[in-house]
Every structure is written in C-alpha cells, then in structure tokens.
N, C-alpha and C. Protein backbone atom coordinates (compact mmCIF):
# COMPACT_ATOMS: atom_id res chain seq x y z
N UNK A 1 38.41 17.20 60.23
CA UNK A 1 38.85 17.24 61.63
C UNK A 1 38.37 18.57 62.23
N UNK A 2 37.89 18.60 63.18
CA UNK A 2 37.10 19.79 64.09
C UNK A 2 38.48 20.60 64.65
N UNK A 3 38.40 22.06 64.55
CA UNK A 3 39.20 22.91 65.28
C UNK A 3 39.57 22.64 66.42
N UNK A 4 39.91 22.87 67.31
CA UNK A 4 40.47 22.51 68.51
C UNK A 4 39.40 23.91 69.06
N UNK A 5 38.85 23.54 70.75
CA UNK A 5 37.61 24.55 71.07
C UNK A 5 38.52 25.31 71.36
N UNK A 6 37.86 26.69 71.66
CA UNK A 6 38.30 27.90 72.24
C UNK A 6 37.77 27.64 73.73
N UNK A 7 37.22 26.90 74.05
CA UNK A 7 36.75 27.26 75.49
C UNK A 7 38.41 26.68 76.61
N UNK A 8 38.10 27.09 77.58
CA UNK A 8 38.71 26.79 78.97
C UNK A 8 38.29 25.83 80.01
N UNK A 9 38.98 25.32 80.62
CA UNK A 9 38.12 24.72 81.60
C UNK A 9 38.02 25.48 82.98
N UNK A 10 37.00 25.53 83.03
CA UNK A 10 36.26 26.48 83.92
C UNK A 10 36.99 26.41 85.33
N UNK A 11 37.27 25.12 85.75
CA UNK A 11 38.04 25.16 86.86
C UNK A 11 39.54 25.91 86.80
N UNK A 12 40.28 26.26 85.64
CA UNK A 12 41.58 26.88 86.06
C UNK A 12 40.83 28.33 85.88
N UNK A 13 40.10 28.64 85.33
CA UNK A 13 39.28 30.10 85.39
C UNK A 13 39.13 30.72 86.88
N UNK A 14 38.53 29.30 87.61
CA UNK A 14 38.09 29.72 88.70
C UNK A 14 39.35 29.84 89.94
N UNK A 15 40.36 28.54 89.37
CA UNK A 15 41.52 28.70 90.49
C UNK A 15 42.70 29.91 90.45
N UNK A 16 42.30 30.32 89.20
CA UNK A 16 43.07 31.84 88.59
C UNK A 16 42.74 32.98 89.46
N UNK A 17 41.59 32.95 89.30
CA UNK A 17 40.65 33.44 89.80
C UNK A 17 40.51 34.36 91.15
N UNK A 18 41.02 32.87 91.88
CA UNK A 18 40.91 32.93 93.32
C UNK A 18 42.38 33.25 93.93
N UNK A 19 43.29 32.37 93.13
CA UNK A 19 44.78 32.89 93.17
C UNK A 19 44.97 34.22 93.10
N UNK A 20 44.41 35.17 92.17
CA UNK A 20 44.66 36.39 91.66
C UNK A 20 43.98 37.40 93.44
N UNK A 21 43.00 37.08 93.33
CA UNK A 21 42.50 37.31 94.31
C UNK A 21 42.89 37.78 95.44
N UNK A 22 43.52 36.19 96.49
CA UNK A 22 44.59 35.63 97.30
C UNK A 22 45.34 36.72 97.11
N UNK A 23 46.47 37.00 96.47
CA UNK A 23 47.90 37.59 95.82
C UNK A 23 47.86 39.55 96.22
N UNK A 24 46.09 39.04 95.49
CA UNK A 24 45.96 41.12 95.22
C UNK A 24 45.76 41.02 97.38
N UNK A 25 44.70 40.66 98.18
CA UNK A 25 44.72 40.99 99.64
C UNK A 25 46.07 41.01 99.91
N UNK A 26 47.26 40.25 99.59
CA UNK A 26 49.14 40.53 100.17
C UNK A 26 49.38 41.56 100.17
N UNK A 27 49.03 42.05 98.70
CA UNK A 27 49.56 43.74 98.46
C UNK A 27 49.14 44.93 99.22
N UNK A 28 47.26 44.28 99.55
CA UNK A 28 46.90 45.26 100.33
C UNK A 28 47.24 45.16 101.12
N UNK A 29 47.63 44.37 101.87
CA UNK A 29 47.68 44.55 103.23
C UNK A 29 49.28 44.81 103.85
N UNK A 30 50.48 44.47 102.67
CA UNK A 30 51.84 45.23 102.96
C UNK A 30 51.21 46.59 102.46
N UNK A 31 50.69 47.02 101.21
CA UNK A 31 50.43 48.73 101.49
C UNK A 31 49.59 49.32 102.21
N UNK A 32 48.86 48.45 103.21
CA UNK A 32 48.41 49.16 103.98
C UNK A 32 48.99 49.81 105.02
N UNK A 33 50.00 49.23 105.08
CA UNK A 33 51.33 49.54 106.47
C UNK A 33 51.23 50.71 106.55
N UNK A 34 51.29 51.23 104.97
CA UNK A 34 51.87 52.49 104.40
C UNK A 34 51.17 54.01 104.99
N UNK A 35 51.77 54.78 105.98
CA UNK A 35 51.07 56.32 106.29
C UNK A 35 51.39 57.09 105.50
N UNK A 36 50.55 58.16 105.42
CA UNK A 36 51.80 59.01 104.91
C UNK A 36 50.50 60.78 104.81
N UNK A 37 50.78 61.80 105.23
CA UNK A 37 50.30 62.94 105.13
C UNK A 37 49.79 63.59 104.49
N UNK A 38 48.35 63.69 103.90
CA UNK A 38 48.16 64.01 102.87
C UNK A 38 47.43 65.49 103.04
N UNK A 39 47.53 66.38 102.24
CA UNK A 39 47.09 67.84 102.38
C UNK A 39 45.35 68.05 102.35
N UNK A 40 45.01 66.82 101.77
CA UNK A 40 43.66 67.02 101.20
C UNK A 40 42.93 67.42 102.21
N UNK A 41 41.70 68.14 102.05
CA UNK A 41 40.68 68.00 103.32
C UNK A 41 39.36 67.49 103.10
N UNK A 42 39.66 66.02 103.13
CA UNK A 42 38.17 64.99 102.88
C UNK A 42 38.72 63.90 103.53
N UNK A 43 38.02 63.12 103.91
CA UNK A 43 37.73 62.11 104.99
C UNK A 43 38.19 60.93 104.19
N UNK A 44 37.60 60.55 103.24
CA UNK A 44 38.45 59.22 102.28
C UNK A 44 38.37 59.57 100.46
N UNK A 45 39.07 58.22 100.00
CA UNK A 45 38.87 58.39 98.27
C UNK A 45 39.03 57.07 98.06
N UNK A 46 38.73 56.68 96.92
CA UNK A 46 39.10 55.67 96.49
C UNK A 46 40.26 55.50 95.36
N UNK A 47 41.35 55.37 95.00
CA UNK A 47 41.76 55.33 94.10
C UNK A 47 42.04 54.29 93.13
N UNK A 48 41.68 53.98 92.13
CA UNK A 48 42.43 52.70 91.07
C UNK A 48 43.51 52.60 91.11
N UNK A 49 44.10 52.23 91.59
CA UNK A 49 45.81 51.77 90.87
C UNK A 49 45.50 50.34 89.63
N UNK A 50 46.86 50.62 88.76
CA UNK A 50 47.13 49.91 87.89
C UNK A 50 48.32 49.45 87.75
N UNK A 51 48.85 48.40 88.61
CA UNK A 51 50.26 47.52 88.81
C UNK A 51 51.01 46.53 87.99
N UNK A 52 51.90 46.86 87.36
CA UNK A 52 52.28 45.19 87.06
C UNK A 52 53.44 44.59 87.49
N UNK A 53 53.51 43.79 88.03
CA UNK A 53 54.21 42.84 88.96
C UNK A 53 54.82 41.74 88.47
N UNK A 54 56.08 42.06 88.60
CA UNK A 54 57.13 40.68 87.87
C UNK A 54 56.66 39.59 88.82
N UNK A 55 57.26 38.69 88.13
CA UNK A 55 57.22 36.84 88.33
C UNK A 55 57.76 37.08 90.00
N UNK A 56 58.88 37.65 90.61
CA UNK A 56 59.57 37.69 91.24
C UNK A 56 59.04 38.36 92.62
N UNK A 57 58.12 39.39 92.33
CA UNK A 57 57.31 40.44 93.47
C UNK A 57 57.69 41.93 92.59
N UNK A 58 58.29 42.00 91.92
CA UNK A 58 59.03 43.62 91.93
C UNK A 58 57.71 44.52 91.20
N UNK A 59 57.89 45.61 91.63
CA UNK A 59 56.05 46.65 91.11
C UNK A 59 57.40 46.66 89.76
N UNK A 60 56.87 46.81 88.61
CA UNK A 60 57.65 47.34 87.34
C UNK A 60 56.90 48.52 87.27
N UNK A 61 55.65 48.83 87.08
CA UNK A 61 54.99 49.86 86.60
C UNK A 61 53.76 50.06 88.02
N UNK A 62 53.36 51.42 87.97
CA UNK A 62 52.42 51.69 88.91
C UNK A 62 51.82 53.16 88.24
N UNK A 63 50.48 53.07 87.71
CA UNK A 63 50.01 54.32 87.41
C UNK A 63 48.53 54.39 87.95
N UNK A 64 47.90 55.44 87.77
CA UNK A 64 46.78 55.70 88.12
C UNK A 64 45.49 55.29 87.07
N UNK A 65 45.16 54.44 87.43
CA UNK A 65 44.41 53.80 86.16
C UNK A 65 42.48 54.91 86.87
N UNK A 66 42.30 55.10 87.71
CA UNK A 66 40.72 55.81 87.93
C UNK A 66 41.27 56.59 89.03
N UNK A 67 41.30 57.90 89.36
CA UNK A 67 41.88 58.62 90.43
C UNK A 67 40.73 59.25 91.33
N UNK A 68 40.97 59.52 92.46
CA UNK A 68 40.20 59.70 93.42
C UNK A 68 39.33 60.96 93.68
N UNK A 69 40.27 62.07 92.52
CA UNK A 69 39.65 63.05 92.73
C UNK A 69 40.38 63.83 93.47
N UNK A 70 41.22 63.14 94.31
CA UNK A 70 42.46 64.05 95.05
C UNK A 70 43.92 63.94 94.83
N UNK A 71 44.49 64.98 94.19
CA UNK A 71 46.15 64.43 93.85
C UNK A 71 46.81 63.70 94.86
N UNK A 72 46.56 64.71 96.18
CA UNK A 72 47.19 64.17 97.33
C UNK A 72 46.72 63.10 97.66
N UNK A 73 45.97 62.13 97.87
CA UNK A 73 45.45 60.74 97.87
C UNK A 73 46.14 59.62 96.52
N UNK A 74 46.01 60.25 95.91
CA UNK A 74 46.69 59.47 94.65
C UNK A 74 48.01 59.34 94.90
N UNK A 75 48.54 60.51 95.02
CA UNK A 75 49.76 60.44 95.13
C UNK A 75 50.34 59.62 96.55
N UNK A 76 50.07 59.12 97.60
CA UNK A 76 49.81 58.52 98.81
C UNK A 76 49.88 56.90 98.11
N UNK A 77 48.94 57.04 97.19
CA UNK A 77 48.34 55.26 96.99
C UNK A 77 49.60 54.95 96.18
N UNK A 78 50.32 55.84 95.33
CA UNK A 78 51.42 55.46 94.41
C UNK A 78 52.46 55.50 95.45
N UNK A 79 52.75 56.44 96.30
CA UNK A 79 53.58 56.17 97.02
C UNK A 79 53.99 55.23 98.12
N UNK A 80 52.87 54.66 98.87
CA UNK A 80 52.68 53.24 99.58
C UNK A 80 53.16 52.29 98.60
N UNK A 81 52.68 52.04 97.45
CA UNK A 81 53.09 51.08 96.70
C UNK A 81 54.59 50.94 96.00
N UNK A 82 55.02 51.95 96.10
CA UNK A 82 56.60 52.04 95.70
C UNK A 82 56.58 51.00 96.81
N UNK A 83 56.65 51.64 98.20
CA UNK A 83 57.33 51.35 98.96
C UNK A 83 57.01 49.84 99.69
N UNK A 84 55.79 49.54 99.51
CA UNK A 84 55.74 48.26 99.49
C UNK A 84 56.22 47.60 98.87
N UNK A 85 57.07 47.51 97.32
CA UNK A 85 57.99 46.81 96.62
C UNK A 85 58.72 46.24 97.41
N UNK A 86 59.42 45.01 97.16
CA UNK A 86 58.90 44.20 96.57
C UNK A 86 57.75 43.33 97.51
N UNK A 87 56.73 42.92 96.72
CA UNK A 87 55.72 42.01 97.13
C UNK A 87 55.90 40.63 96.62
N UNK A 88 55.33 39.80 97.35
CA UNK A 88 55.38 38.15 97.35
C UNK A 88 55.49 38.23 95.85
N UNK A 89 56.39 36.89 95.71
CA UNK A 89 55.95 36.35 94.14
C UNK A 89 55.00 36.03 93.54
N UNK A 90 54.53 36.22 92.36
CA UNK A 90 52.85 35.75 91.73
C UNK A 90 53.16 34.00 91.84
N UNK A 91 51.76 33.65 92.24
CA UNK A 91 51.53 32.38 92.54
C UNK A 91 51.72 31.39 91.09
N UNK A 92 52.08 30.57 91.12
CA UNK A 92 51.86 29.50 89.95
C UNK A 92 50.73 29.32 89.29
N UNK A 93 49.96 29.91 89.89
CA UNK A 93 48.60 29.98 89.04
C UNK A 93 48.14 31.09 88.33
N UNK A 94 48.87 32.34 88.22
CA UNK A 94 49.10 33.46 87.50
C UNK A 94 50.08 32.98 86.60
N UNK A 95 49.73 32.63 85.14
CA UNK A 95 50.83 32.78 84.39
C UNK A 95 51.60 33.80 83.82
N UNK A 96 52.77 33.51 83.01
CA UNK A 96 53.30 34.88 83.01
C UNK A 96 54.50 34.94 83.62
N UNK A 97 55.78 36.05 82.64
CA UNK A 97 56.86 36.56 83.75
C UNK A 97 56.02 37.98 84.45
N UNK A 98 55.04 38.34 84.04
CA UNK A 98 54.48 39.35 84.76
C UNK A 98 52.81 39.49 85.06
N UNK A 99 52.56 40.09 85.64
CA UNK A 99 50.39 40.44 85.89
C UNK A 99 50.59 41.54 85.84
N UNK A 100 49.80 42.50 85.03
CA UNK A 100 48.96 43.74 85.49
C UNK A 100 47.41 43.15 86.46
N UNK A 101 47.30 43.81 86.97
CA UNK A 101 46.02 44.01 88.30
C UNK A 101 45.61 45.80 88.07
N UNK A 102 43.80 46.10 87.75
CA UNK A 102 43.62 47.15 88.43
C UNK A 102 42.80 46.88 90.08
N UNK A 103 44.04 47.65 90.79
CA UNK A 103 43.51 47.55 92.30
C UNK A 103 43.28 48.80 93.10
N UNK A 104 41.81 48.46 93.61
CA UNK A 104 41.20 49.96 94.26
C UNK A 104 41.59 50.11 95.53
N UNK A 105 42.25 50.81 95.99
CA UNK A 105 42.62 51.10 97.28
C UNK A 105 41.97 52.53 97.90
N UNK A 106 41.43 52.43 99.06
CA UNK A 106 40.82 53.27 99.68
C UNK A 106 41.66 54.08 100.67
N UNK A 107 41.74 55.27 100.42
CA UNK A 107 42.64 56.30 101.27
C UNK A 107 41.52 56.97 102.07
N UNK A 108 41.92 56.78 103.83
CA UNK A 108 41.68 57.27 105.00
C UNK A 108 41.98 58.53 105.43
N UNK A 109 41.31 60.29 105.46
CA UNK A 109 42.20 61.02 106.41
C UNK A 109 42.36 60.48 108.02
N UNK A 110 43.60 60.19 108.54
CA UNK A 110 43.51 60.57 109.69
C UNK A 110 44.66 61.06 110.61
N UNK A 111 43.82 61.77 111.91
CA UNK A 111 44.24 63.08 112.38
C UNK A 111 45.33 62.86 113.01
C-alpha cells in the first residue's frame, strides 16, 4: 500500500494564501489610524513586525522581527499595534487557535 502523498492541493495553498493576505491589509489599515511622534530625524523606515494573533483578533505577541534602524520608528510600529488590538478575527481559512504573520510596515515622518 503506497504512503499517503505529502503534497497539498494547490488550491487551499492558494486560498490561504489570499485569505492571509486579505486579513494582513485589516491590520494595516486599523494601524494605520495610528500617529504618534517620533524623535527620529529621517523621512521614513520600514519596520518588520512579527504578530501573532488569536483565533478571536487579540495581538498575543508583537516583536520586532527586522527593525528599521530607528528605535523611535520601531517603537511607533509596536505601539500602533498595541493599540490597534483587537483586530478582526482570522478568517476560516487560516487554521489554527492562532497565526504568526511577519508584517512590514512603513513609518512616515510627518510635520
């Protein structure tokens, strides 16, 4: 009797995929709400965040998975995201009571 395959079917890959996707623009766009003053003196950064997000919306964890190079920017991107807690529930197509996501968010100075 043959193993059972390791492969997937490509279509829940892809609807994962796109779900995951979908889910991560929510977050950006409740933390984008987010202002907040930062000391630095440079024009933008990018920072990694590294989230994981209960079944429910709640951030459980939020660290700096690639940093921008500026504390104060980092510290901005972690702090929007507190405060965006809680976010939509993960879709049915994220399995799991939880997701980690690394998500790059781009920090703006402005005057």
């Amino acid at each position: 009797m043959p193993a059972p395959s390791p492969l997937v079917n490509p279509a829940d890959v892809v609807n994962r995929g796109r779900a995951q996707d979908v889910y991560l623009w929510q977050v950006v766009r409740k933390v984008m709400n987010y202002h907040y003053q930062a000391s630095a003196n440079v024009e933008q950064g990018t920072t990694v965040a590294r989230i994981t997000i209960a079944r429910d919306g709640r951030l459980l964890e939020a660290s700096i998975a690639i940093s921008s190079g500026y504390p104060a920017l980092d510290k901005g991107v972690m702090d929007g995201l507190r405060a965006g807690s809680p976010f939509a529930p993960l879709p049915p197509e994220i399995p799991g009571d939880r997701a980690t996501f690394n998500l790059p968010l781009v920090s703006r100075h402005h005057e």
